[in-house]
Structures are given as structure tokens and as C-alpha cells.
Protein backbone atom coordinates (compact mmCIF):
# COMPACT_ATOMS: atom_id res chain seq x y z
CA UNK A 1 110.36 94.70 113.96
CA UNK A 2 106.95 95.88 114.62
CA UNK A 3 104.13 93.60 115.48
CA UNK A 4 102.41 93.73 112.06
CA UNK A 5 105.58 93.08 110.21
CA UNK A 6 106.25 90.20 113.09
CA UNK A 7 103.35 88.13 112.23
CA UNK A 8 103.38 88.61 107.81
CA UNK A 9 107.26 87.37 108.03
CA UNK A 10 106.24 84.25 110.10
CA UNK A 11 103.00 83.47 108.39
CA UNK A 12 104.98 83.25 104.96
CA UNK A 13 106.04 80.14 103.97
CA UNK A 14 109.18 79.62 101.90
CA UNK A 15 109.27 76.37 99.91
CA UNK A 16 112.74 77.08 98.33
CA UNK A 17 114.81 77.29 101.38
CA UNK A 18 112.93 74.86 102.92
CA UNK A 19 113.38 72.15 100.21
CA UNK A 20 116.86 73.06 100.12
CA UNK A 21 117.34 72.11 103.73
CA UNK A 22 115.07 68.88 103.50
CA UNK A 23 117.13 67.63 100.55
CA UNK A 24 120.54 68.57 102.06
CA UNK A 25 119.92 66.28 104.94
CA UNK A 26 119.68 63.37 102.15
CA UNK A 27 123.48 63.48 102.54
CA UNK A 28 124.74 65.05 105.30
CA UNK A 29 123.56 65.20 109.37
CA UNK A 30 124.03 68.95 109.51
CA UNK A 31 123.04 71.61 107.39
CA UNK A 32 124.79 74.59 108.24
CA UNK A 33 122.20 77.86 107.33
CA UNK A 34 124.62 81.39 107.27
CA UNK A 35 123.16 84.25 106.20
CA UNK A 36 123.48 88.04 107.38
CA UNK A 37 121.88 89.50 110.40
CA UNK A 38 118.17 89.88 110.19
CA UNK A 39 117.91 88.20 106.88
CA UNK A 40 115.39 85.37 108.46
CA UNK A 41 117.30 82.64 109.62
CA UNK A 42 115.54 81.65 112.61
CA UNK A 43 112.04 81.98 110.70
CA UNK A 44 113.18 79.76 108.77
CA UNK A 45 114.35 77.48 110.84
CA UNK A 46 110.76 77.71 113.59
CA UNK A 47 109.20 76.56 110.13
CA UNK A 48 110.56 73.27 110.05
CA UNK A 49 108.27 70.88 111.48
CA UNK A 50 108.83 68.89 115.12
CA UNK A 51 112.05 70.52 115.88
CA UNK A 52 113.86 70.95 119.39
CA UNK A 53 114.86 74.29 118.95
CA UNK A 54 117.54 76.05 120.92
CA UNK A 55 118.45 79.70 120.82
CA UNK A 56 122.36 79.58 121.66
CA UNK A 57 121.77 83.23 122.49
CA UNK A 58 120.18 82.36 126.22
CA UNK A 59 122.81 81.17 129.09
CA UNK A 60 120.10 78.46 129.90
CA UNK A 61 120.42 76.69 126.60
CA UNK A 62 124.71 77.37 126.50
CA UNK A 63 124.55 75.30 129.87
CA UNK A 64 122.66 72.92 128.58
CA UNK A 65 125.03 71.76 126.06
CA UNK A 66 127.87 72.26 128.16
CA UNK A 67 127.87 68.59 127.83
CA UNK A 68 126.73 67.79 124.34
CA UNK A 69 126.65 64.05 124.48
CA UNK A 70 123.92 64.16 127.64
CA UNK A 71 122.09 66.47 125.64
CA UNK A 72 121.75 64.51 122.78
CA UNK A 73 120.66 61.30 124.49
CA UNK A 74 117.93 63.01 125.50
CA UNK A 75 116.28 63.78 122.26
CA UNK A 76 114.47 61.31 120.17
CA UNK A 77 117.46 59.49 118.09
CA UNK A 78 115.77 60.11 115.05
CA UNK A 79 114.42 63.74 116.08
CA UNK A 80 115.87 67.09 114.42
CA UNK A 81 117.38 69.87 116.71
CA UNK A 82 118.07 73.29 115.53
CA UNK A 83 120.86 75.17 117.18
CA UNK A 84 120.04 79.06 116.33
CA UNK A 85 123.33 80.99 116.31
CA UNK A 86 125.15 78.11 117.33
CA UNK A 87 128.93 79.99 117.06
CA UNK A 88 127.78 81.50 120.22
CA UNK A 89 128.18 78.10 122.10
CA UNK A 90 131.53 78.11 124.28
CA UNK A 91 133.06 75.06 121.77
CA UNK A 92 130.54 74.75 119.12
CA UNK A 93 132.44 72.80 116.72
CA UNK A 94 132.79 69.69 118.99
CA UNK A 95 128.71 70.14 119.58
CA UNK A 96 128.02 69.58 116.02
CA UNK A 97 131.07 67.09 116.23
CA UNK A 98 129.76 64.47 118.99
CA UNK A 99 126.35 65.02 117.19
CA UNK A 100 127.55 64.14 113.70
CA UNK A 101 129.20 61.15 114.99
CA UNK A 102 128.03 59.72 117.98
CA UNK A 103 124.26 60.07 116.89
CA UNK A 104 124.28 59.74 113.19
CA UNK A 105 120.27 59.44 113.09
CA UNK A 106 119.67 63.01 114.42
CA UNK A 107 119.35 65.86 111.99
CA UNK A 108 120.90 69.22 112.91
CA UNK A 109 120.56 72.59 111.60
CA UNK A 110 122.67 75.19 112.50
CA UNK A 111 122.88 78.44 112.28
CA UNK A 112 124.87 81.36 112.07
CA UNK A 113 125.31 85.03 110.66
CA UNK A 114 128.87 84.28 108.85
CA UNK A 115 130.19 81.38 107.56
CA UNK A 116 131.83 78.74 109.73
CA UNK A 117 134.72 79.43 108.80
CA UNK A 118 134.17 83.00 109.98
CA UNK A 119 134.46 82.24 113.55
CA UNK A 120 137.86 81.24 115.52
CA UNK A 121 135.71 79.35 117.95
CA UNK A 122 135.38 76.54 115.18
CA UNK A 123 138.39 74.48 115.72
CA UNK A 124 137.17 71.29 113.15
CA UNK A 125 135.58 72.46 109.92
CA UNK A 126 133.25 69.08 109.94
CA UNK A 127 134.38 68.02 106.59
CA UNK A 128 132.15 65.50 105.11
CA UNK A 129 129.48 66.21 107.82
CA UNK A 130 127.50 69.52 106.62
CA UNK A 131 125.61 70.82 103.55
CA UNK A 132 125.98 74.72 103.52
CA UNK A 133 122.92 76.76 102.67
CA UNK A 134 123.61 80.17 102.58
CA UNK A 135 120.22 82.38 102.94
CA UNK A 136 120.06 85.49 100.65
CA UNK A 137 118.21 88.07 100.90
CA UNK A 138 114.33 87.25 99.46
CA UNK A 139 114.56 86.38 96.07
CA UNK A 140 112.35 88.28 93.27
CA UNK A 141 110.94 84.75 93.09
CA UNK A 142 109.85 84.57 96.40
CA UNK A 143 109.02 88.43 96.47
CA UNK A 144 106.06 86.77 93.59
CA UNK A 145 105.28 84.10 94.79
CA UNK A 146 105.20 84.28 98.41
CA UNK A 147 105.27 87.90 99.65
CA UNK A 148 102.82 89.36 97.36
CA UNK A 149 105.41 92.05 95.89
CA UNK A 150 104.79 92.43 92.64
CA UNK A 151 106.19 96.38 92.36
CA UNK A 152 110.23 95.56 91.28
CA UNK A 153 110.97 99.24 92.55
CA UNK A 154 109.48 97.73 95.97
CA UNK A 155 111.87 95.78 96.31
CA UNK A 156 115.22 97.72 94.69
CA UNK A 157 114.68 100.48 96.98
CA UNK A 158 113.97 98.36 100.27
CA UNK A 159 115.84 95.57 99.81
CA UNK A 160 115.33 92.18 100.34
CA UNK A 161 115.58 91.57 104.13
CA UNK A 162 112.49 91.06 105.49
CA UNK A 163 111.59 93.72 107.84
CA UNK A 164 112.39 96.67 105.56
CA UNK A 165 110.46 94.89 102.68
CA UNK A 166 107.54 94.55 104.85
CA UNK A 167 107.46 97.73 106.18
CA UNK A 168 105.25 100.35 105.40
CA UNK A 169 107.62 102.64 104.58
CA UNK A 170 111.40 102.84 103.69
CA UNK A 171 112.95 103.51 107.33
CA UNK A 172 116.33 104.75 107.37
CA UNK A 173 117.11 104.19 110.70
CA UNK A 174 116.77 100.24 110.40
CA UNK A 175 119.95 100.63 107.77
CA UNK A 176 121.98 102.64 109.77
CA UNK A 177 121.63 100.52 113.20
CA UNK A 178 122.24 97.56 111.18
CA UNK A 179 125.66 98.38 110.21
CA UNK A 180 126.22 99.13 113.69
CA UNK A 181 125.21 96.07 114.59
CA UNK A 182 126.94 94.05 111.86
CA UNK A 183 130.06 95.93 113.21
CA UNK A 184 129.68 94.67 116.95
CA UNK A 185 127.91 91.35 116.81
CA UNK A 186 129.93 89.94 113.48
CA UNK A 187 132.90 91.66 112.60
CA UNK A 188 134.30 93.01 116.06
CA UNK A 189 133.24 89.52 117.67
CA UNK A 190 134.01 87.61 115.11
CA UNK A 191 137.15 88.44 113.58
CA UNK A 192 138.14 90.83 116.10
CA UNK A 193 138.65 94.00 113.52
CA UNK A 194 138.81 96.81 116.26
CA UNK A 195 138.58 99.69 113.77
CA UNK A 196 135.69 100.81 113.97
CA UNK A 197 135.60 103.62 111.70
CA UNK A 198 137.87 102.36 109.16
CA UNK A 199 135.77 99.14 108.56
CA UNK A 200 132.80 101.49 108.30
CA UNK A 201 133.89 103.82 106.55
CA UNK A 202 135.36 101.11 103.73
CA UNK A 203 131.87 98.52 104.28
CA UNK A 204 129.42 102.28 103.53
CA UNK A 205 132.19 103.10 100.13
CA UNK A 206 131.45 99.47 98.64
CA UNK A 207 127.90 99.65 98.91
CA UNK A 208 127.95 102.87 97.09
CA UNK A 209 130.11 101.72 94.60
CA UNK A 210 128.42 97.95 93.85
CA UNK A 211 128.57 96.54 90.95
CA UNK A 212 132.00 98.05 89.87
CA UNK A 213 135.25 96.83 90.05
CA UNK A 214 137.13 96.76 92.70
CA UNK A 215 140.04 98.72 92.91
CA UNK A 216 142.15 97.87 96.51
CA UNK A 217 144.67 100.69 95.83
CA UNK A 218 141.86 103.41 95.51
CA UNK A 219 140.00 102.06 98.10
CA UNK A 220 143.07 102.53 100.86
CA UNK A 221 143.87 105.95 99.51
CA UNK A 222 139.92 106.91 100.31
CA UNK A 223 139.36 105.16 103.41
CA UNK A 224 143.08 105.94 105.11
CA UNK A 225 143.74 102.29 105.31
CA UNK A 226 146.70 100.04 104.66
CA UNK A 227 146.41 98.01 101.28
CA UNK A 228 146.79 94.23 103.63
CA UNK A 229 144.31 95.81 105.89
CA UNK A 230 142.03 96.43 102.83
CA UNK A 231 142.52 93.41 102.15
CA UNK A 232 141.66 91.64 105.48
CA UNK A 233 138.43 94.09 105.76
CA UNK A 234 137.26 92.41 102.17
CA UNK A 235 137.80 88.69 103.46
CA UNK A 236 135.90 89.54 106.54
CA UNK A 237 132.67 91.25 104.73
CA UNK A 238 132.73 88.10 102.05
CA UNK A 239 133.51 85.52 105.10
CA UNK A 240 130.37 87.47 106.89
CA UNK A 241 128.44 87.93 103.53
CA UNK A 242 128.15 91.85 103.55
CA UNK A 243 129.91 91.53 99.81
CA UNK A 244 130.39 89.22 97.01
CA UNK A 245 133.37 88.87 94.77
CA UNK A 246 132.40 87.91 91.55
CA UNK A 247 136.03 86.82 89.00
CA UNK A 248 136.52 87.98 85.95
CA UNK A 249 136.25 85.44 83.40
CA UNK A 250 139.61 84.83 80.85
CA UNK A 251 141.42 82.63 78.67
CA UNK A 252 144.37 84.46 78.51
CA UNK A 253 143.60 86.38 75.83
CA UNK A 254 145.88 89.72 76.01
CA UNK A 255 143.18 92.50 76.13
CA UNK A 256 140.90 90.64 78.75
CA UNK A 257 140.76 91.91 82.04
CA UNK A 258 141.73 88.51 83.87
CA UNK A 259 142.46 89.89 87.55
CA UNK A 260 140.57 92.35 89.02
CA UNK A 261 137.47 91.70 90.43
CA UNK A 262 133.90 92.53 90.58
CA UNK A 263 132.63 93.68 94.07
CA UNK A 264 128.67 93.49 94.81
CA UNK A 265 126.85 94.17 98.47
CA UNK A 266 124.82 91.81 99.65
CA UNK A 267 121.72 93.81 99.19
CA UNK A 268 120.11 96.22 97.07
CA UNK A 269 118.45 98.45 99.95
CA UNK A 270 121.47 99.19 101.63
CA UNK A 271 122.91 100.49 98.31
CA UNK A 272 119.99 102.59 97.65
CA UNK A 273 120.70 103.59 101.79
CA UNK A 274 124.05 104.61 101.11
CA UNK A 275 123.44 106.55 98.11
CA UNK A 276 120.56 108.06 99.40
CA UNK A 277 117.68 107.31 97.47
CA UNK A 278 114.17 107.88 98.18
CA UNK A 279 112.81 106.24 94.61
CA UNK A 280 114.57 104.48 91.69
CA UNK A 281 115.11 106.74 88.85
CA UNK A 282 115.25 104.88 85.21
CA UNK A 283 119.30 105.22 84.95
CA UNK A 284 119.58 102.82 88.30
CA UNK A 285 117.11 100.13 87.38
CA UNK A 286 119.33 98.02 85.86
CA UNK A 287 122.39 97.86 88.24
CA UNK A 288 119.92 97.11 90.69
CA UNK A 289 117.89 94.65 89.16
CA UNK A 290 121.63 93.09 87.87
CA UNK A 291 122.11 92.19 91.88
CA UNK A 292 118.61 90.70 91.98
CA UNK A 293 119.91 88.18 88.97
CA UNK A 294 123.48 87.75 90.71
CA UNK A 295 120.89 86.42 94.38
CA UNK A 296 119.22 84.27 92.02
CA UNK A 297 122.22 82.62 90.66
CA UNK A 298 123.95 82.35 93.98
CA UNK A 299 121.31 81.44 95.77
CA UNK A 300 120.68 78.26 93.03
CA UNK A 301 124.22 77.01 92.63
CA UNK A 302 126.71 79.12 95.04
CA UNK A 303 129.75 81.30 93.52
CA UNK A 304 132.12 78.70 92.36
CA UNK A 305 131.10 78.50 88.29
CA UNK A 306 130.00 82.19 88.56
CA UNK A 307 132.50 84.90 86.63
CA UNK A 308 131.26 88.34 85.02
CA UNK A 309 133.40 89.01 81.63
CA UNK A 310 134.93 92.36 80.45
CA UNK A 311 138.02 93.52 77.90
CA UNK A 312 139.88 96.79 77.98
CA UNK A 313 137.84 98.00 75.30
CA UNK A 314 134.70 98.32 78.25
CA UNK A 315 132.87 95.46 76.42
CA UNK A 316 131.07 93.29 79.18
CA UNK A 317 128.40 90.61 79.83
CA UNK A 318 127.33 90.70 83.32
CA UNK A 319 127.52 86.90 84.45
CA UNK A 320 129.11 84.12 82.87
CA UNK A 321 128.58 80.49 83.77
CA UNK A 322 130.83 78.04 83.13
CA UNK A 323 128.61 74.93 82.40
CA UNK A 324 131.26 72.27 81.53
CA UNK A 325 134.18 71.58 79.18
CA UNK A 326 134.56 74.23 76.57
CA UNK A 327 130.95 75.54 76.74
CA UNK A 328 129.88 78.55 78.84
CA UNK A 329 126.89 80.80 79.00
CA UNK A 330 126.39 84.68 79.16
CA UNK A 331 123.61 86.26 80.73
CA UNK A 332 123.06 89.80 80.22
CA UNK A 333 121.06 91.22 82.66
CA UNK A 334 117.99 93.69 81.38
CA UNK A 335 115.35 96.07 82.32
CA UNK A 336 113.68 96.25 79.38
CA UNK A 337 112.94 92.83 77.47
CA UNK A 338 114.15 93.28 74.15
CA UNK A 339 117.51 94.63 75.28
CA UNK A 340 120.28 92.47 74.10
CA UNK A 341 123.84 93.64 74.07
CA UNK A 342 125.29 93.47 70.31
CA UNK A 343 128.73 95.39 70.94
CA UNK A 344 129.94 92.69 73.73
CA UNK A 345 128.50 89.05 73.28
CA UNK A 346 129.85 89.42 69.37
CA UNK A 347 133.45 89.94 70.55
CA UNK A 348 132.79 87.52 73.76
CA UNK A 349 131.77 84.69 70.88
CA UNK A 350 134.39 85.35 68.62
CA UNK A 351 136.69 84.09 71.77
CA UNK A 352 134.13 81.17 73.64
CA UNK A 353 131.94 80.20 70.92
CA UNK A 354 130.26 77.43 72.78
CA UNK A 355 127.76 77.68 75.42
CA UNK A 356 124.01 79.70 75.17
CA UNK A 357 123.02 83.55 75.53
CA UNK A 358 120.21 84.86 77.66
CA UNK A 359 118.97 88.41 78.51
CA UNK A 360 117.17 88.31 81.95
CA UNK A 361 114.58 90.73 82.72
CA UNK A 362 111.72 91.47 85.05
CA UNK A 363 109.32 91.82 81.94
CA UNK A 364 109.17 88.32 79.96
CA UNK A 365 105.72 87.09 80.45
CA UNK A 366 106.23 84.45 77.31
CA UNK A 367 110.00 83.72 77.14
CA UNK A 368 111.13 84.88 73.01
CA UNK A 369 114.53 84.33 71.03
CA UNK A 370 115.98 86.77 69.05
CA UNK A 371 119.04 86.55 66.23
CA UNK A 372 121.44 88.62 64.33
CA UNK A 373 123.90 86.57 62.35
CA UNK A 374 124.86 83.28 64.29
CA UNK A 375 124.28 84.90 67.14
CA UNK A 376 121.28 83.57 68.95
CA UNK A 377 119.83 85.34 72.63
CA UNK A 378 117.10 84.20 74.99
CA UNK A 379 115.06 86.43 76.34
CA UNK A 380 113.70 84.95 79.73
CA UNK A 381 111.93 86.05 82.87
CA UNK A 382 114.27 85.10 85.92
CA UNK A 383 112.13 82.09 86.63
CA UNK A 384 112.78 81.12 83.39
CA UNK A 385 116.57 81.33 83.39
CA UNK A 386 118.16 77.88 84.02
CA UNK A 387 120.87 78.97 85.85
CA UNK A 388 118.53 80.47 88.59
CA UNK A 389 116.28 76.91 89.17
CA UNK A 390 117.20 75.21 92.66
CA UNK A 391 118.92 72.37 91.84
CA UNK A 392 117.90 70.67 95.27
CA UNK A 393 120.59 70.31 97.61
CA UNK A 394 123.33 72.53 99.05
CA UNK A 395 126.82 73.71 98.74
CA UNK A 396 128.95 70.27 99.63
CA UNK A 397 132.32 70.92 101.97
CA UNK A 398 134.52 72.63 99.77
């Protein structure tokens, strides 16, 4: 990162993620902060205010804890320690162990690039200890707010990790030697996938294909692999956040798809990367900006009530959200503000005729409804959707 970029990234302030982690502590000693490499993690975490903060990277600060309990004695009991890339400690689990118990005034926050689970070193899983935040890429909100973006093609075609979307210019090479890097300090550390290659060669195909489904057999015959080690590749780039599954959504009805999956990379300026594209032409817009509605949504209330819907007929709605009981709403996601899909959320009704409809787009200064029939849509700025407000504390141990 260049010196420019260096001091605009840690001169922004970013209430969301910082309320997040402030409320998570209401319940738990340590918030756990994943998110992938480069996406602003320690940033974040220099922002919080009187913190001891150790970078796990440096041998100095690995011997320190060597012996956790001494180490902790030594900080103020009700102080607040941050442990950057803590999975690089030589037993990090009993670290965040002997703190969670033995000092239960101290507030941790860790961090790391994958999720805990991710790493073999992590021999408890802390249940009933942590709050999981998991740091997306900038949000469109924050890109307003915060950043001063205001050009959506800004940030489609760079992305949303901070260096590229500060930069003055699209640089290719930051893409490239961060999949390398991905490759050696994540997955080949981490989960100890020694195809190289392979794992490239399948991690570069899913970016280019986002937003589609995802098709294991097809994906083995193009990238030479096995179908299991397909399969282990996937749970490694969702484990290490380089790709999201989203479900299909189904109540058994006979001509829904009810299996196969959506797959969507973690970033939009990677897929532009991939594809190799210098601007965003009208026909992409919309897949892009649909990935910009899916960070939103994650990034407010995780993956776990979060399903896209399609039939064999090709009718879809991009995200559905299952809100409680019977009732669940579709969000179609929208370039253009008066877009509303009548061909799909007709036939989607007809089978889930409770919950509310909302088209999300980039250009809803006043929010507006419109109607056909029964059928009522909201048309909503992504500040305005519901689904997309923090709701103030984290993911809970699953």
C-alpha cells in the first residue's frame, strides 16, 4: 500500500464495525473479527480506543504469550487486548481460553483471516465465549458515508478492499499477488491444500463465474480435479471467505430447484480481475451491484436466514429472507429503480404468500411502492432495506 493510500485508510473511521464490536462484548469476552487478507482488520482493530495491541506475526509478541496466564496479569483487569492474527500463536485456542476464563473482566479481540474453525491449531472452539464478526469488504454504505465514493462503477470495478478502492488507479498486479498470497498464507498454511495449481485454477473459474450456480461435476471436468477434492477446495474458500454459498430456497414443491447452490466471490473487483475488465459495461451492472446487496445482508445478519429462489422454468428472485414462521421476504436486486420483476415474484407468491417484496437499487433517493394486482413491491435504496440495518451485535457460537 502506498503512503497516500496508508494514511486515507487509517484516517477513516468506521462506525458500523466498530459498534458491532462494542456491542458484541455486551455478551461475550472475545469477539473473534475474520475477514480475508487485506480487507482491514487490523485498522480496525488500532481504532479501538486504549488497547494493548499485539501483532502475533512478530516472534517477540509469540514469546510473550508463551505463557498466557503471566501475560494477562499484567494488563489492567479491566483493560482490552487485541491479538492481530492470533491463529499464528503456537496454541492459540488455550490463549483465548485462560483469558476467557481466568480473567473474565478483560475484553479480547481477535483476529484472523479465516474463520476459527479454519485453522487445526484451534483445538477448543470457545463455545459460549466469542461473538463472531466477520469483516466484508467496504460496504456501499460505508463507500457513502465514510470514504467519499459516490461513483457505484468505482467501486464494482475495484472492489471493496481498501487499497484497490483507494487507489488511483485499478492495479492489476495487487489482484494477482493476492491470490498468491491467499494461496500460501491461508489455504496452504491453513488447511494444508498442496495443489497449487488446481486450487487456483478452480478459486480464478468461480470468480468468473459468480453469481451462478454451482455445478461440482462441471467444475472437476474443467479444472482436472476429483469431485471430493472439489468439494474440499469449496469448504476451504467458504471456511477462508474467498466464496459464499448462498441455498436455494424450497418447500418441496416439484419444479423448484431445492439443491444446488448459488456460488458468489467474496468481492466484486476480483471478478471484474478475472474477467478482465477495464470499465463496467451496462449488461454487468446488475450482477455486480447484486453482490454489493448480498455484503449488505451478510454483513447485517450473517448467512443463516439467507436463500436465493429459482424453479426450472428460470424464474428467480435474487435473495430471500426467511423472517419467521410462514412469512418470508424477496428482494430483487436492481440497477435501475423502477425495475421490478413481474414473471418471478407472481409465481414465487402463488407458493409463499406471506412475507414483503423489495427491489434494491443504487438510485432511490425517496423510497416509492409500486402494485399490480395484490402484488405489492418496495422500491428502496440499500440503506433503506431492512434486511441490510445492523442489528447491533454479532454472529453468536453456532
Amino acid at each position: 500500500m502506498d503512503d497516500q493510500v496508508l494514511i486515507m485508510t487509517t484516517m477513516i473511521h468506521r462506525p458500523f464495525w466498530i459498534n458491532r464490536i462494542l456491542a458484541s462484548w455486551q455478551s461475550a469476552h472475545i469477539v473473534w473479527v475474520s475477514g480475508v487478507r487485506r480487507s482491514g482488520k487490523t485498522t480496525l482493530a488500532r481504532m479501538l480506543p486504549d488497547t494493548v495491541f499485539l501483532n502475533c506475526d512478530l516472534p517477540s509478541v509469540r514469546r510473550a504469550l508463551h505463557d498466557p496466564e503471566a501475560f494477562f496479569r499484567g494488563v489492567p483487569p479491566d483493560g482490552t487486548v487485541v491479538l492481530d492474527e492470533v491463529h499464528r500463536l503456537e496454541d492459540p485456542s488455550a490463549a483465548l481460553k485462560i483469558a476467557a476464563d481466568e480473567f473474565p473482566r478483560l475484553r479480547i479481540l481477535a483476529t484472523g483471516s479465516s474463520t476459527l474453525a479454519a485453522t487445526r491449531k484451534f483445538r477448543d472452539a470457545l463455545t459460549g465465549r466469542k461473538r463472531l464478526v466477520h469483516l466484508t469488504p467496504v460496504l456501499w454504505r460505508e463507500c457513502l458515508d465514510e470514504f467519499g465514493i459516490a461513483n457505484l462503477d468505482h467501486r464494482l470495478l475495484r472492489g471493496g478492499l481498501p487499497e484497490p478502492l483507494m487507489a488511483q488507479a485499478k492495479d492489476a498486479s495487487f489482484f494477482s499477488e493476492w491470490i498468491d498470497s491467499f494461496y500460501a498464507r491461508d489455504i496452504g498454511e491453513l488447511f494444508g491444500i498442496r495443489n497449487r495449481v488446481g486450487f487456483s485454477a478452480l478459486l480464478e473459474l468461480l470468480m468468473r463465474q459468480s453469481g451462478g450456480l454451482l455445478d461440482v461435476t462441471k467444475l472437476s471436468r474443467e479444472c482436472a480435479l476429483s469431485r471430493p477434492t472439489v468439494g474440499v477446495y469449496l469448504e476451504a474458500m467458504r471456511l477462508a471467505h474467498a466464496g459464499l454459498p448462498v441455498r436455494p430456497f424450497h418447500g418441496g414443491g416439484r419444479r423448484e430447484i431445492t439443491r444446488q447452490p448459488k456460488w458468489y466471490a467474496f468481492d466484486t473487483g476480483f471478478v471484474t480481475f478475472v474477467r478482465g475488465w477495464d470499465t463496467v459495461r451496462e449488461e454487468d451492472r446488475g450482477l455486480l451491484w447484486e453482490h454489493l446487496v448480498l455484503e449488505a445482508l451478510r454483513a447485517a445478519q450473517g448467512d443463516r436466514d439467507l436463500f436465493f429462489w429459482r424453479d426450472k422454468s428460470g424464474r428467480e428472485i435474487d435473495f430471500v429472507i426467511r423472517t419467521g414462521g410462514d412469512s418470508v421476504d424477496a428482494i430483487e436486486c436492481k440497477v435501475s429503480p423502477e425495475a421490478a420483476d413481474w414473471r418471478s415474484l407472481p409465481v414465487f407468491r402463488e407458493h409463499y404468500p406471506h412475507g414483503r417484496n423489495y427491489v434494491v437499487s443504487p438510485h432511490v433517493p425517496i423510497p416509492f411502492t409500486s402494485s399490480r394486482g395484490d402484488l405489492h413491491v418496495n422500491h428502496v435504496a440499500l440503506d433503506g432495506l431492512p434486511h441490510a440495518r445492523a442489528k447491533g451485535d454479532a454472529i453468536p457460537d453456532a
